[in-house]
Protein backbone atom coordinates (compact mmCIF):
# COMPACT_ATOMS: atom_id res chain seq x y z
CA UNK A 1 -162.49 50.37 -149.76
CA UNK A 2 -164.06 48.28 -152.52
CA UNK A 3 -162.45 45.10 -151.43
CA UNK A 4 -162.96 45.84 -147.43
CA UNK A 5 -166.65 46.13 -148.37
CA UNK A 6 -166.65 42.78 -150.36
CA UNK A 7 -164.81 41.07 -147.45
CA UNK A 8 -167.02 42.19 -144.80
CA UNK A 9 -170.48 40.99 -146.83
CA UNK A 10 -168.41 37.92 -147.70
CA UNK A 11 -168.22 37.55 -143.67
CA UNK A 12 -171.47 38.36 -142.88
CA UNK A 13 -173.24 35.90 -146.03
CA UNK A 14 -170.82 32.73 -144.43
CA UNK A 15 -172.20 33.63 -141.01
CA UNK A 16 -175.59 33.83 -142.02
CA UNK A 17 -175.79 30.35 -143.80
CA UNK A 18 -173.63 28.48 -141.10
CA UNK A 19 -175.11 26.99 -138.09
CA UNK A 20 -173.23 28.86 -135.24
CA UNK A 21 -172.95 27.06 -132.47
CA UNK A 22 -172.55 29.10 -128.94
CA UNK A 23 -170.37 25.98 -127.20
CA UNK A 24 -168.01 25.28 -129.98
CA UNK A 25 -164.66 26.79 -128.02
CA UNK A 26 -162.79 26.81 -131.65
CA UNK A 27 -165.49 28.37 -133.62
CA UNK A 28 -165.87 30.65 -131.14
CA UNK A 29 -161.69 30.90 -130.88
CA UNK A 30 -161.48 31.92 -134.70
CA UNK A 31 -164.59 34.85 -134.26
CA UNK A 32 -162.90 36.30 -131.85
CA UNK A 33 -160.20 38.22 -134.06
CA UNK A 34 -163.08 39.51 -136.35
CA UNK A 35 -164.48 41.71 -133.16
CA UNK A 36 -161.28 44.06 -132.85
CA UNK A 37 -160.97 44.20 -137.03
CA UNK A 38 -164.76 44.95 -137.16
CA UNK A 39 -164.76 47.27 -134.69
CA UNK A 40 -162.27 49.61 -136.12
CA UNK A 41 -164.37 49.38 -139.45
CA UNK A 42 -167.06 51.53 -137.66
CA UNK A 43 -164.93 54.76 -137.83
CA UNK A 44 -164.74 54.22 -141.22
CA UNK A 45 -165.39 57.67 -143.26
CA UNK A 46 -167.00 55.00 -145.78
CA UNK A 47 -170.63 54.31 -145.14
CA UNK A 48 -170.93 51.23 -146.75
CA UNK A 49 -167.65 50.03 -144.48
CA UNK A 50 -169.48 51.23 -141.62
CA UNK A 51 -173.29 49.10 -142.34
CA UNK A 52 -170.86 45.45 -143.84
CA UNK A 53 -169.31 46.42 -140.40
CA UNK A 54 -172.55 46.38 -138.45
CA UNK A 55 -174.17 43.80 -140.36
CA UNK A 56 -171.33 41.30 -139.22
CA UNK A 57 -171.67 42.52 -135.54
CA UNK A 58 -175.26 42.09 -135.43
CA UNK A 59 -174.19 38.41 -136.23
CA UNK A 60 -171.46 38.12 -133.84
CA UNK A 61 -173.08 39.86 -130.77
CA UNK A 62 -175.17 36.78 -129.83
CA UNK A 63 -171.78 34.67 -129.12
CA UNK A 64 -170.04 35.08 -125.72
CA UNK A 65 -166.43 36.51 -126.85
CA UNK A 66 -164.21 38.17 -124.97
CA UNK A 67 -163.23 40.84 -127.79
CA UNK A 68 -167.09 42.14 -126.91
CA UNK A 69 -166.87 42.81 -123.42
CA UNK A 70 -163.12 44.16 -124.20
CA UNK A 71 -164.51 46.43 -127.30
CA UNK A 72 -167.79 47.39 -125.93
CA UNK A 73 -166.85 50.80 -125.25
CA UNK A 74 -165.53 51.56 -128.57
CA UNK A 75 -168.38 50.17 -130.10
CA UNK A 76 -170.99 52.08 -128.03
CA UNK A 77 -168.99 55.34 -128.55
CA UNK A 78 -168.83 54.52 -132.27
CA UNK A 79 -172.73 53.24 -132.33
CA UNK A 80 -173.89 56.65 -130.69
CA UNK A 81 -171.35 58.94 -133.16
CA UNK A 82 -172.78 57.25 -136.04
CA UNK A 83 -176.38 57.86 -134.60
CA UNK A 84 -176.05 61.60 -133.45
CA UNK A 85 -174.18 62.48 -137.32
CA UNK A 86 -177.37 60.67 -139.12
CA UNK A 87 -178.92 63.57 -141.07
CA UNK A 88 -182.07 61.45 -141.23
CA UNK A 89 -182.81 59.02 -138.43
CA UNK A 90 -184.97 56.60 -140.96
CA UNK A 91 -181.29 55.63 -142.97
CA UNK A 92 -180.34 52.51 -143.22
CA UNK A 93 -177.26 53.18 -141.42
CA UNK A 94 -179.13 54.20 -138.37
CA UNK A 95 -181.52 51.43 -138.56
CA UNK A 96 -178.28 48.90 -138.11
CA UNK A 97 -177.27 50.65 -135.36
CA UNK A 98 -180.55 50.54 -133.40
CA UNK A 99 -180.76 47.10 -134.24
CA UNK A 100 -177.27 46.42 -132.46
């Protein structure tokens, strides 16, 4: 899970320090995949899988893909399992997810 974790912050960091541009059809063409991928991360029984895995959608969610409108019931259903099994509501964990 080590190296899933390390991926998904490797993600998120090139993200964060590229200008993403909203009309660039390839850019937006190779982020696509990432949605499905990041998506099944959230049911990961690792937490730190789960928050790399939120960081990066908190990234992608600004961008119109179609893996979002496909996934967005997963992702809601995962977002709100995630929230109700939070022992404390003030964890980091739950703080991604209200920020998504």
């Amino acid at each position: 899970h080590l190296i899933t974790v390390f991926a998904l912050d490797l993600l998120h960091n090139r993200m964060k320090k590229t200008k993403l541009d909203n009309t660039d059809i390839e850019l937006l063409g190779m982020l696509d995949p990432f949605v499905k991928l990041l998506t099944g991360c959230l049911s990961s029984k690792y937490e730190d899988i789960v928050s790399s895995a939120l960081k990066c959608f908190i990234s992608l969610i600004r961008f119109p893909l179609p893996s979002l409108m496909r996934e967005a019931d997963e992702v809601k259903t995962a977002l709100l399992t995630i929230a109700q099994t939070a022992v404390n509501s003030s964890s980091p964990l739950v703080q991604s997810c209200l920020k998504l």
